[in-house]
N, C-alpha and C. Protein backbone atom coordinates (compact mmCIF):
# COMPACT_ATOMS: atom_id res chain seq x y z
N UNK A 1 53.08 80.64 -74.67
CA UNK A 1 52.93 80.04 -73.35
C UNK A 1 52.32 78.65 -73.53
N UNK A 2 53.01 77.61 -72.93
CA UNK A 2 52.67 76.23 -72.91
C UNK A 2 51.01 76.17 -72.45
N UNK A 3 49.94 75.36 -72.63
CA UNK A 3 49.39 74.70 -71.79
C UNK A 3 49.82 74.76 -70.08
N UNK A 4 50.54 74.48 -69.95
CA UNK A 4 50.90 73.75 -68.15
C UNK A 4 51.09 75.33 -67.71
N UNK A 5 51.58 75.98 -68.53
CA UNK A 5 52.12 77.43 -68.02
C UNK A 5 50.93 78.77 -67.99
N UNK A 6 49.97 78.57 -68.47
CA UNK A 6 48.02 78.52 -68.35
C UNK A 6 47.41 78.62 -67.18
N UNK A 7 47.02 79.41 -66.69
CA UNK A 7 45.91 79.23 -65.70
C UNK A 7 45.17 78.25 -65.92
N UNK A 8 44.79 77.50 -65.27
CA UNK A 8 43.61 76.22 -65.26
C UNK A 8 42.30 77.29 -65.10
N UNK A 9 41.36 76.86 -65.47
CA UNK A 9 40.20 76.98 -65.39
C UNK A 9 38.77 75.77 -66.15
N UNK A 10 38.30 75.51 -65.48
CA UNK A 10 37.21 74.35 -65.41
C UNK A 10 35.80 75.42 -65.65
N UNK A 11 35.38 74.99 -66.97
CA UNK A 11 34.36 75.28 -67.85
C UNK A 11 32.54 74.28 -67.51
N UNK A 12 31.43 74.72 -66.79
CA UNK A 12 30.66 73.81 -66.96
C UNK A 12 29.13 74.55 -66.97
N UNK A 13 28.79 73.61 -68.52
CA UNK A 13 27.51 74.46 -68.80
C UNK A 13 27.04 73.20 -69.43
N UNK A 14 25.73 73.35 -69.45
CA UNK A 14 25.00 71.67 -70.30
C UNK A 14 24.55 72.60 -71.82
N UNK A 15 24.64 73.58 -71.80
CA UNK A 15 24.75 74.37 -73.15
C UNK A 15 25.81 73.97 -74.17
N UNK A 16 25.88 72.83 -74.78
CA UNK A 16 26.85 72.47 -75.79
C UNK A 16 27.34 73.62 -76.44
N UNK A 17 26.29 74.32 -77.30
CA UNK A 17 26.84 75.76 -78.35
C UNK A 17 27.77 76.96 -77.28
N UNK A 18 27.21 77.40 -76.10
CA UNK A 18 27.42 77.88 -75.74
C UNK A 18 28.99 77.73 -75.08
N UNK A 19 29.25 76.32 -74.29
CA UNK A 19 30.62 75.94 -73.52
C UNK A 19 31.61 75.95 -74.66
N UNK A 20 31.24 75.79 -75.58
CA UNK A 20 32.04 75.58 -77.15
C UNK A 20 32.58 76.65 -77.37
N UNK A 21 31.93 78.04 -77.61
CA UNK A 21 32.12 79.06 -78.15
C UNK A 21 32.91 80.06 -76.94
N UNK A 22 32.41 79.51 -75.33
CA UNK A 22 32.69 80.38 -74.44
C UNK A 22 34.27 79.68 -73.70
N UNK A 23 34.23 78.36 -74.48
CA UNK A 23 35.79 77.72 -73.83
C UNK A 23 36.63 78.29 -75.10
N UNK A 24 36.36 78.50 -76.45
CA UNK A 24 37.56 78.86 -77.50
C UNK A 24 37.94 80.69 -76.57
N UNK A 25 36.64 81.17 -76.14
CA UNK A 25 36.92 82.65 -76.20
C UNK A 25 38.18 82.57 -74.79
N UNK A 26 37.88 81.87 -73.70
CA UNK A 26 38.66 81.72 -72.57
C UNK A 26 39.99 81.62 -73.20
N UNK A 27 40.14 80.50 -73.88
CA UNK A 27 41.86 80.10 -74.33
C UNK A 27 42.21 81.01 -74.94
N UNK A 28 41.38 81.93 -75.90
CA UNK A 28 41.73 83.03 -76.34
C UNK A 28 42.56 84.30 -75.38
N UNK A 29 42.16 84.14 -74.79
CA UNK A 29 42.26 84.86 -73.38
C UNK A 29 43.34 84.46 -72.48
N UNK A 30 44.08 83.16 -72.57
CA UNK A 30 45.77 82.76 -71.80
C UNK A 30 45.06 81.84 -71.00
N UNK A 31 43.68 80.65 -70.87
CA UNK A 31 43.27 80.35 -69.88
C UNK A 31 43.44 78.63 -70.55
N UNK A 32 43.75 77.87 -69.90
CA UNK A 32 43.64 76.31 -70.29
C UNK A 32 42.57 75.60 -70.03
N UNK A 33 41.45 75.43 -70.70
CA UNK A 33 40.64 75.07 -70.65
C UNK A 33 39.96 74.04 -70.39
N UNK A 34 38.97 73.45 -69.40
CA UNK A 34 39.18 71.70 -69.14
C UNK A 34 37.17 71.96 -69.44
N UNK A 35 36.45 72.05 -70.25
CA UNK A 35 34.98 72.12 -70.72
C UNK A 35 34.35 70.43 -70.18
N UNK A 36 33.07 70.69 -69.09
CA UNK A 36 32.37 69.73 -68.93
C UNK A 36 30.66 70.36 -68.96
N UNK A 37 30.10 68.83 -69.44
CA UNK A 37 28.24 69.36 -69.39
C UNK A 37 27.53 69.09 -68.20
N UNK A 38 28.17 68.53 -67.20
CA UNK A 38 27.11 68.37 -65.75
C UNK A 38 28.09 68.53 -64.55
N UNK A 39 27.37 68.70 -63.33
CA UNK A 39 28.32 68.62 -62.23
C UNK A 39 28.80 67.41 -61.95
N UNK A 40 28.20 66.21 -62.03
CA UNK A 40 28.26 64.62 -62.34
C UNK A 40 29.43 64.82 -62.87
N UNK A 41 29.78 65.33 -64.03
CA UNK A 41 31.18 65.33 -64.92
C UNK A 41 32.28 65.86 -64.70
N UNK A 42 31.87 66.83 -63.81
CA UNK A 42 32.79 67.95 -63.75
C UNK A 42 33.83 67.15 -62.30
N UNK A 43 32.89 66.88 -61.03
CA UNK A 43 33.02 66.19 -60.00
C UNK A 43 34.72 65.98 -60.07
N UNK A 44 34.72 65.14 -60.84
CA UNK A 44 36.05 63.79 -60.54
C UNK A 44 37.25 64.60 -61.42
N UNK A 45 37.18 65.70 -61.78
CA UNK A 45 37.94 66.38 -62.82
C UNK A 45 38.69 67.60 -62.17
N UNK A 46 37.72 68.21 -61.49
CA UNK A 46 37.77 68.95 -60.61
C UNK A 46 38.79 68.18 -58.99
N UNK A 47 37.91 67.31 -58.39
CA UNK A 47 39.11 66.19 -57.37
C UNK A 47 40.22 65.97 -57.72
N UNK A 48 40.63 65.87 -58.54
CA UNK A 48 42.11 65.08 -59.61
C UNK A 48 43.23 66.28 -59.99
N UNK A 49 42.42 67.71 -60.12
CA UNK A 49 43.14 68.48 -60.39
C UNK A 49 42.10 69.83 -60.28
N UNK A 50 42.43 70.39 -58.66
CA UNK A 50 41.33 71.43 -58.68
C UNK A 50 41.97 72.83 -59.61
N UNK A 51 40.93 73.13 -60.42
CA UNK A 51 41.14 74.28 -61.32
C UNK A 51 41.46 76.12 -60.21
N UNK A 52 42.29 77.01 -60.76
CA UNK A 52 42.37 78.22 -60.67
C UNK A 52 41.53 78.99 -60.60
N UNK A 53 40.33 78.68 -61.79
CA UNK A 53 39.53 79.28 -62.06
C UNK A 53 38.12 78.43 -62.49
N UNK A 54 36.75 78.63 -62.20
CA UNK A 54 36.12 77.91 -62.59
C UNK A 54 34.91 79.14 -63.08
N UNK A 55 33.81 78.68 -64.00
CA UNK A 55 32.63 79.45 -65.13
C UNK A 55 31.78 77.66 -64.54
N UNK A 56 30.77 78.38 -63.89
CA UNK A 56 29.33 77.24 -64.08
C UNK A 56 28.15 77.99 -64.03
N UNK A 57 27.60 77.25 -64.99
CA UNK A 57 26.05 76.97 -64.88
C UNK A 57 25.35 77.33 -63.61
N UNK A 58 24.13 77.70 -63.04
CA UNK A 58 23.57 77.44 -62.01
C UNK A 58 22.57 76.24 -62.51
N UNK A 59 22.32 75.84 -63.51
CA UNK A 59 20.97 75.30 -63.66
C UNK A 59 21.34 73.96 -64.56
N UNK A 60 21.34 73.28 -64.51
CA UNK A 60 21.57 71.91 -65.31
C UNK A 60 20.97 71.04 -65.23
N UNK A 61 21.31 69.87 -65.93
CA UNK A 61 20.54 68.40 -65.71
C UNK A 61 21.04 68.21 -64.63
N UNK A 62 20.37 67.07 -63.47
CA UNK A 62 21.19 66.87 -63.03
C UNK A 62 21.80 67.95 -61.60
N UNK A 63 22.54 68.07 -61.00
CA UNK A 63 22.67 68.49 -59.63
C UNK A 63 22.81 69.98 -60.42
N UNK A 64 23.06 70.85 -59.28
CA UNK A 64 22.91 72.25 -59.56
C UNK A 64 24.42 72.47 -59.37
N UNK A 65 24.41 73.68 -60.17
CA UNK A 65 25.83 74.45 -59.93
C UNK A 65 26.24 75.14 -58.54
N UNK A 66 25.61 75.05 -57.66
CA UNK A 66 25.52 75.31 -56.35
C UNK A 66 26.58 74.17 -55.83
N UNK A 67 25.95 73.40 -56.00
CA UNK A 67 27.20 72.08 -55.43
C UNK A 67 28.48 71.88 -55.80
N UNK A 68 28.34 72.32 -56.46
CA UNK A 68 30.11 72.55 -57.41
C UNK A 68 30.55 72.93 -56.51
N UNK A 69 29.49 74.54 -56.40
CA UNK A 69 30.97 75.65 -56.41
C UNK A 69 31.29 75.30 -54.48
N UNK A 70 30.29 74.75 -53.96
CA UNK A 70 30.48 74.02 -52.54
C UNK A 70 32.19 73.39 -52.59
N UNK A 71 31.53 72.16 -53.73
CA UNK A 71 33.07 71.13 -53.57
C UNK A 71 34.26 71.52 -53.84
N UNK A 72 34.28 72.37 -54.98
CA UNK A 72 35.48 73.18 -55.74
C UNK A 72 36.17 74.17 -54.05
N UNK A 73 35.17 74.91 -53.94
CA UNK A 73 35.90 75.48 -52.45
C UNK A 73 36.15 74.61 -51.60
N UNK A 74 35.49 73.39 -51.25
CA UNK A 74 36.21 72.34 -50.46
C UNK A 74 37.90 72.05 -50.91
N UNK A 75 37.91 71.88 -52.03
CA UNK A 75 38.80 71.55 -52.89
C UNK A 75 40.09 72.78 -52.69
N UNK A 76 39.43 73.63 -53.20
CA UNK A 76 41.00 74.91 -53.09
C UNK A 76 39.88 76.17 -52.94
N UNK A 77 40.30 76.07 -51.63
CA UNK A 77 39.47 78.03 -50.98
C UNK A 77 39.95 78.92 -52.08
N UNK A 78 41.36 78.73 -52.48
CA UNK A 78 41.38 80.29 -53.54
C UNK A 78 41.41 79.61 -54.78
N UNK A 79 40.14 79.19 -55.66
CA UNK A 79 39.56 79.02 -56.70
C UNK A 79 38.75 80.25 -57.21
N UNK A 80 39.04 80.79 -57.65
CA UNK A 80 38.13 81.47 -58.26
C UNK A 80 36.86 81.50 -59.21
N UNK A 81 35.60 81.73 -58.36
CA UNK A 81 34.73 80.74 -59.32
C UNK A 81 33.39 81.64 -59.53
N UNK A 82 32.63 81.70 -60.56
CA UNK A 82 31.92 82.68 -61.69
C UNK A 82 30.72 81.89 -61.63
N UNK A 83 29.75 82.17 -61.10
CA UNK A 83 28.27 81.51 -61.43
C UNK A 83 27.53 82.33 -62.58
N UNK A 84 26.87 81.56 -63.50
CA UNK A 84 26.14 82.02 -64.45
C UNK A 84 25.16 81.67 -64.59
N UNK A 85 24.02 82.25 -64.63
CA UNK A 85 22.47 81.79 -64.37
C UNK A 85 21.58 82.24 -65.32
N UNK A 86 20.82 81.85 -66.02
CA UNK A 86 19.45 82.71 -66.86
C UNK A 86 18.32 82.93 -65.94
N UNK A 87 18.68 82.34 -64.71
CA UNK A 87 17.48 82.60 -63.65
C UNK A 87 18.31 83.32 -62.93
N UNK A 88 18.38 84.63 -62.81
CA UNK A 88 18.80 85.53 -61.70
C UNK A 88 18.11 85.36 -60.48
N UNK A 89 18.40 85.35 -59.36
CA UNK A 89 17.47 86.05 -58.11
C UNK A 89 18.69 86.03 -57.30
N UNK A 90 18.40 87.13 -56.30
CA UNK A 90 19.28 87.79 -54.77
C UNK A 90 19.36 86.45 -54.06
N UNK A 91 18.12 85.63 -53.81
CA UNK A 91 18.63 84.51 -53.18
C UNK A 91 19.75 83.50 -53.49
N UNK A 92 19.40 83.07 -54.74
CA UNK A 92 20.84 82.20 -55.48
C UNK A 92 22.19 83.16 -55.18
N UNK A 93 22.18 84.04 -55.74
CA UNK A 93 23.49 84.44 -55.92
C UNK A 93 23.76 85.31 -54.32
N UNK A 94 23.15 85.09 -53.19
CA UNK A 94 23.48 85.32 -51.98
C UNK A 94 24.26 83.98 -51.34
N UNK A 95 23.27 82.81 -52.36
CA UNK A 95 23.47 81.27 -52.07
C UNK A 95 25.20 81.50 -52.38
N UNK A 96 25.57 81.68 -53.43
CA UNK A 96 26.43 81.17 -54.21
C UNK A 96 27.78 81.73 -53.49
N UNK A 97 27.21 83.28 -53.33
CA UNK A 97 28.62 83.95 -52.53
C UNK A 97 28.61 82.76 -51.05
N UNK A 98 27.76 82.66 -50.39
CA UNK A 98 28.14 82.19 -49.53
C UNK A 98 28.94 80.91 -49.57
N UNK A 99 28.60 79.68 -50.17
CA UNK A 99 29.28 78.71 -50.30
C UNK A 99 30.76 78.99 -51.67
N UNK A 100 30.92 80.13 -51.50
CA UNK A 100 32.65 80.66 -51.97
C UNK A 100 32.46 81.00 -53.31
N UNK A 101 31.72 81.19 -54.26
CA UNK A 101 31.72 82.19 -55.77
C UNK A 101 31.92 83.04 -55.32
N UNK A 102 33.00 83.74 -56.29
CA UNK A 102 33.64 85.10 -56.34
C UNK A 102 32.64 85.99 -56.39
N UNK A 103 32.37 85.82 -57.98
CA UNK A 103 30.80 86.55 -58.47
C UNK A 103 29.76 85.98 -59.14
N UNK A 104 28.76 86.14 -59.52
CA UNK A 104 27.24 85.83 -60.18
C UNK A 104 27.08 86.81 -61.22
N UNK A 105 26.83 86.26 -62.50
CA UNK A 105 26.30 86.76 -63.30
C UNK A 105 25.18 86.36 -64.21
N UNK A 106 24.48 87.25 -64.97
CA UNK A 106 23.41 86.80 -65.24
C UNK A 106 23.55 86.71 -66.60
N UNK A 107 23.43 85.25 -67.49
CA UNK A 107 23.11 85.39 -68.80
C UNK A 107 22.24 86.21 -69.84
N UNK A 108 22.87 86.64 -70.73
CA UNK A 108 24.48 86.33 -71.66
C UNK A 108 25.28 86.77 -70.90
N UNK A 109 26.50 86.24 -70.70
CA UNK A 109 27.61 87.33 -70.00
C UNK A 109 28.65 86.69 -71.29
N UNK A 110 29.63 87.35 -71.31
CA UNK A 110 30.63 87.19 -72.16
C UNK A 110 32.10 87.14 -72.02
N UNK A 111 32.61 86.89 -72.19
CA UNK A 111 34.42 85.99 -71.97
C UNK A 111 34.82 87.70 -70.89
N UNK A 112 34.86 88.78 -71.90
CA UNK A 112 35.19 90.02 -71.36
C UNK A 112 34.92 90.13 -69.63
N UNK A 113 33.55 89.95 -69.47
CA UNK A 113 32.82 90.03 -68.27
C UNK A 113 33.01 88.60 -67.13
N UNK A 114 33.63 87.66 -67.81
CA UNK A 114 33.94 86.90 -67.08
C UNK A 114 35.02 87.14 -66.23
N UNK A 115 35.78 87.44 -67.09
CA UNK A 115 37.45 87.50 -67.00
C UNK A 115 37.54 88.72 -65.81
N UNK A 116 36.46 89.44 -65.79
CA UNK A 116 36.74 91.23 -65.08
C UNK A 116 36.06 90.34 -63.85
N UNK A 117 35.38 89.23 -64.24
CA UNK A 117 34.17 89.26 -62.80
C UNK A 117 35.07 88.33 -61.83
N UNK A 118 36.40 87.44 -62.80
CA UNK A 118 37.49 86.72 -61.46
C UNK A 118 38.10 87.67 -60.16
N UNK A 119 38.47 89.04 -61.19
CA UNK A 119 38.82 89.89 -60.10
C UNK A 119 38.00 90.57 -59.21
N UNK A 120 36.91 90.25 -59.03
CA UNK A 120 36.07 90.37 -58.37
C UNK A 120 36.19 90.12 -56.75
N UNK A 121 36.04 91.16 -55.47
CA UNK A 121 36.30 90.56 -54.29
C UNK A 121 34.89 90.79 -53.43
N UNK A 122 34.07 89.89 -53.43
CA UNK A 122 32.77 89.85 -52.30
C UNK A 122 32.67 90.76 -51.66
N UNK A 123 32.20 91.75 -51.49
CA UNK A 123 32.08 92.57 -50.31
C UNK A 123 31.12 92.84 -48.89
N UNK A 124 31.23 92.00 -47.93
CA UNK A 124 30.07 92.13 -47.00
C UNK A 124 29.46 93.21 -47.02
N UNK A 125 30.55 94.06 -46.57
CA UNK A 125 30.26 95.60 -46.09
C UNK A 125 29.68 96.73 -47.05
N UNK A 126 29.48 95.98 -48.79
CA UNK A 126 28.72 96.80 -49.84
C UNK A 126 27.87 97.43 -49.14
N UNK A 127 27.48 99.13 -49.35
CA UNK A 127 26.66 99.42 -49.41
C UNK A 127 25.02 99.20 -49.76
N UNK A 128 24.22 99.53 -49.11
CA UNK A 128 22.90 99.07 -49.38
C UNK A 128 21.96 100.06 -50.49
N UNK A 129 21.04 99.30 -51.48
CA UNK A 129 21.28 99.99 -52.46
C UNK A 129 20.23 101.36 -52.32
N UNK A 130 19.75 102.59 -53.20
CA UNK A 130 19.00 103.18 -52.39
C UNK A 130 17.60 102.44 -52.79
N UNK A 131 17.51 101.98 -53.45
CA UNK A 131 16.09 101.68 -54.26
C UNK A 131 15.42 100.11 -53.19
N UNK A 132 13.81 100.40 -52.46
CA UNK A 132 13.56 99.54 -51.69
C UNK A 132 13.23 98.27 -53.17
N UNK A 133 13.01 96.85 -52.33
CA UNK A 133 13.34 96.08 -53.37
C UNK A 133 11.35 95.95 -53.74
N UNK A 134 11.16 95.53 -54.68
CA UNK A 134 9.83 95.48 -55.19
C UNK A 134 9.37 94.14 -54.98
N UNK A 135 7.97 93.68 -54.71
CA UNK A 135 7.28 92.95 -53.94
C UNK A 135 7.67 91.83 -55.05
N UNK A 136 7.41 92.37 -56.82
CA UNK A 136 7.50 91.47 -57.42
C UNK A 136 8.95 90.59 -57.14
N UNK A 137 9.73 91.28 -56.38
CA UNK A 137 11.37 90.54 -56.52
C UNK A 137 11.22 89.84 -55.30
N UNK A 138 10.52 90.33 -54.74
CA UNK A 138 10.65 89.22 -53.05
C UNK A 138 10.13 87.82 -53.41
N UNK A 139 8.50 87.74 -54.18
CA UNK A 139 7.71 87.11 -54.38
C UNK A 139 8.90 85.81 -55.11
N UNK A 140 9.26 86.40 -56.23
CA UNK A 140 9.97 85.95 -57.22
C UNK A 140 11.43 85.09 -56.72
N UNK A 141 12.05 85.79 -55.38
CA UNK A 141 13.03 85.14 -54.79
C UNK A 141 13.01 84.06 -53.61
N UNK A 142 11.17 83.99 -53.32
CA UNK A 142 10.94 83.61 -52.45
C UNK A 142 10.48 81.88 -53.16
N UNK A 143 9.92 82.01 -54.78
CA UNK A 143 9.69 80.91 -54.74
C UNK A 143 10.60 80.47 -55.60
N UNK A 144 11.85 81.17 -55.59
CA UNK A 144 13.29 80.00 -56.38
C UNK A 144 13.53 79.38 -55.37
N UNK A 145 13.31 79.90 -54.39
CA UNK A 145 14.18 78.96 -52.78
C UNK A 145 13.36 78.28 -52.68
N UNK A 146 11.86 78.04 -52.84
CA UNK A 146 11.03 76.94 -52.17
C UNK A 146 11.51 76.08 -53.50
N UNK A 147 11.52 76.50 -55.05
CA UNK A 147 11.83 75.48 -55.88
C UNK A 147 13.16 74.71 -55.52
N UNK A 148 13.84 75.49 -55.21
CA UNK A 148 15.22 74.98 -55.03
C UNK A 148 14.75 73.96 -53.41
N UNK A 149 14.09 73.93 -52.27
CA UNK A 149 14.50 72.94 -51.73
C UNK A 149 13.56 71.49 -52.02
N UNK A 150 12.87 71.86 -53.34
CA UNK A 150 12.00 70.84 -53.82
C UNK A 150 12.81 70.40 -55.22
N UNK A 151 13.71 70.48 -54.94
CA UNK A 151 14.72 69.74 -56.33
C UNK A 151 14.15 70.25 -57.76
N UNK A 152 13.78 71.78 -57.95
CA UNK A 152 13.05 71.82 -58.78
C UNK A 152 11.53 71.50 -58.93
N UNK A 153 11.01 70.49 -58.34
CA UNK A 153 9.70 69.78 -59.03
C UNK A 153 9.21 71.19 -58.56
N UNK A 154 8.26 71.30 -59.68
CA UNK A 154 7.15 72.98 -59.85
C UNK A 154 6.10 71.96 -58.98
N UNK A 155 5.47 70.78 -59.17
CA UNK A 155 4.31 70.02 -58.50
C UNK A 155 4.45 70.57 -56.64
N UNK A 156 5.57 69.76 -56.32
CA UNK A 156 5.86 69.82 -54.96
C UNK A 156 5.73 71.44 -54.60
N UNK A 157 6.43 72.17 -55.93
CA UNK A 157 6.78 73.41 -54.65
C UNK A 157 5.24 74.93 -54.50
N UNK A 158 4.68 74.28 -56.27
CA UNK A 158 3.04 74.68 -55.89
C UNK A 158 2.32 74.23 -54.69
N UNK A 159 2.67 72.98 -54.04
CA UNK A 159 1.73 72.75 -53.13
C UNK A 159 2.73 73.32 -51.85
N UNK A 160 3.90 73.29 -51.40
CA UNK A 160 4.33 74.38 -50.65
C UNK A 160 3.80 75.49 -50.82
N UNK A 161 4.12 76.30 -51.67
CA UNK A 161 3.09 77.78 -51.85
C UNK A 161 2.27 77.75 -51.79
N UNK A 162 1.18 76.82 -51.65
CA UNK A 162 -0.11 76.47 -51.85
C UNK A 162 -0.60 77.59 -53.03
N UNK A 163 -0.27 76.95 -53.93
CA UNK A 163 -0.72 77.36 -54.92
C UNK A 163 -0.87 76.86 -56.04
N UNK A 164 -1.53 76.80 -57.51
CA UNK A 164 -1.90 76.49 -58.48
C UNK A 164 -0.59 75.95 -59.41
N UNK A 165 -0.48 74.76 -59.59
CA UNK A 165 0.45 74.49 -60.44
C UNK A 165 0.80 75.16 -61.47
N UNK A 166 -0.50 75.71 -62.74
CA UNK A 166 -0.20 76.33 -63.41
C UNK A 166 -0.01 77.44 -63.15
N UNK A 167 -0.50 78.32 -62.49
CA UNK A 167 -0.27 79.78 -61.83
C UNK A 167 1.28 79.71 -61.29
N UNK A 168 1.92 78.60 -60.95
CA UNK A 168 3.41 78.89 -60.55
C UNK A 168 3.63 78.81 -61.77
N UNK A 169 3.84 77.70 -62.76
CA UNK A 169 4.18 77.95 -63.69
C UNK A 169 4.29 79.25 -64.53
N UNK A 170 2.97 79.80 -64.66
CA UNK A 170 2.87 81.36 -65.53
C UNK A 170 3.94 82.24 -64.81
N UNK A 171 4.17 82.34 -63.06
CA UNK A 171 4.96 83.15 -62.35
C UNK A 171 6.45 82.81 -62.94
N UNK A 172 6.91 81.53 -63.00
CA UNK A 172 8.05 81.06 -63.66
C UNK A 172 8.52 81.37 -65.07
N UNK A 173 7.38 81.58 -65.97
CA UNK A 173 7.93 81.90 -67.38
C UNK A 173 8.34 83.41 -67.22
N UNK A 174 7.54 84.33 -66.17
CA UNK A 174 7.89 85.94 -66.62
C UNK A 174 8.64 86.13 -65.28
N UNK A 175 9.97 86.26 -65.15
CA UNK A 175 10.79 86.62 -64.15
C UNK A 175 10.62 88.50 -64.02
N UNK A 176 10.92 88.75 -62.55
CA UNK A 176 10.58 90.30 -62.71
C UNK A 176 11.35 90.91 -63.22
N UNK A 177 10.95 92.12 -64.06
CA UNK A 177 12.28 93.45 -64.17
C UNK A 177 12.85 93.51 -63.24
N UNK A 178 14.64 93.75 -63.03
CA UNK A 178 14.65 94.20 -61.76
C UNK A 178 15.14 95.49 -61.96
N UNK A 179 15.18 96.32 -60.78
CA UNK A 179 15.69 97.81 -61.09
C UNK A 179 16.55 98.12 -60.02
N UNK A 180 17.78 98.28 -60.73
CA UNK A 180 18.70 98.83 -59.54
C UNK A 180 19.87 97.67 -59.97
């Protein structure tokens, strides 16, 4: 199968080792691969020729993978598009479904789990799970969203929480177990 005859799919991670190893496994896989390191990059690549399929980052230099997956659905509603995060929380990936990701996954995920997570269809109407959610996960989801509308800065969003710079910090290095 040609290139052109390929599913498109648009690759973006600021993980050099990682987009490297996770764009050979895609082509491995029947997928044509277009690999970028920022949303900055990805932007005008994506406009010019919106991809089938898209794999991003949530977290980068630089703008968030949130905005992508915004423009990319501006771009073509049936894109199919895969958020990947080392920072899990219910809020992001509530974020993400809403502005049009298929699915969210949480690093490592792997070509296998990608590929299963395109066919993936949102479900409002999922069931609710039985397990109530734990204070540590509220706490924990409550201050990715204050980080997130403080562009990141930990300074700004300690003094939103009113709280201890370093004490957010320590909360930031140990993300909760989650269960369920």
């Amino acid at each position: 199968m040609s290139r052109a005859e390929q599913p498109s799919l648009l690759l973006v991670d600021d993980d050099a080792t990682f987009r490297t190893v996770l764009s050979r496994a895609l082509e491995k896989r029947g997928y044509a691969v277009t690999a970028s390191e920022s949303v900055e990059q990805a932007l005008p690549l994506a406009a010019a020729n919106p991809p089938e399929y898209a794999v991003l980052d949530l977290k980068m230099d630089g703008a968030s993978g949130l905005v992508l997956v915004q423009k990319l659905h501006e771009f073509d509603p049936a894109t199919r598009i895969v958020v990947l995060t080392g920072y899990a929380s219910i809020a992001t990936a509530v974020e993400a479904i809403k502005l049009g990701a298929t699915q969210y996954l949480s690093k490592p995920a792997n070509a296998d789990e990608i590929v299963a997570a395109f066919g993936h269809t949102p479900d409002s109407n999922a069931p609710l799970s039985d397990h109530p959610t734990q204070i540590g996960d509220l706490e924990w989801d409550h201050i990715q969203r204050v980080l997130r509308e403080h562009d990141g800065n930990i300074s700004a969003t300690a003094r939103a929480l009113n709280m201890h710079r370093r004490t957010l910090q320590r909360k930031l290095a140990k993300p909760p177990l989650r269960n369920g």
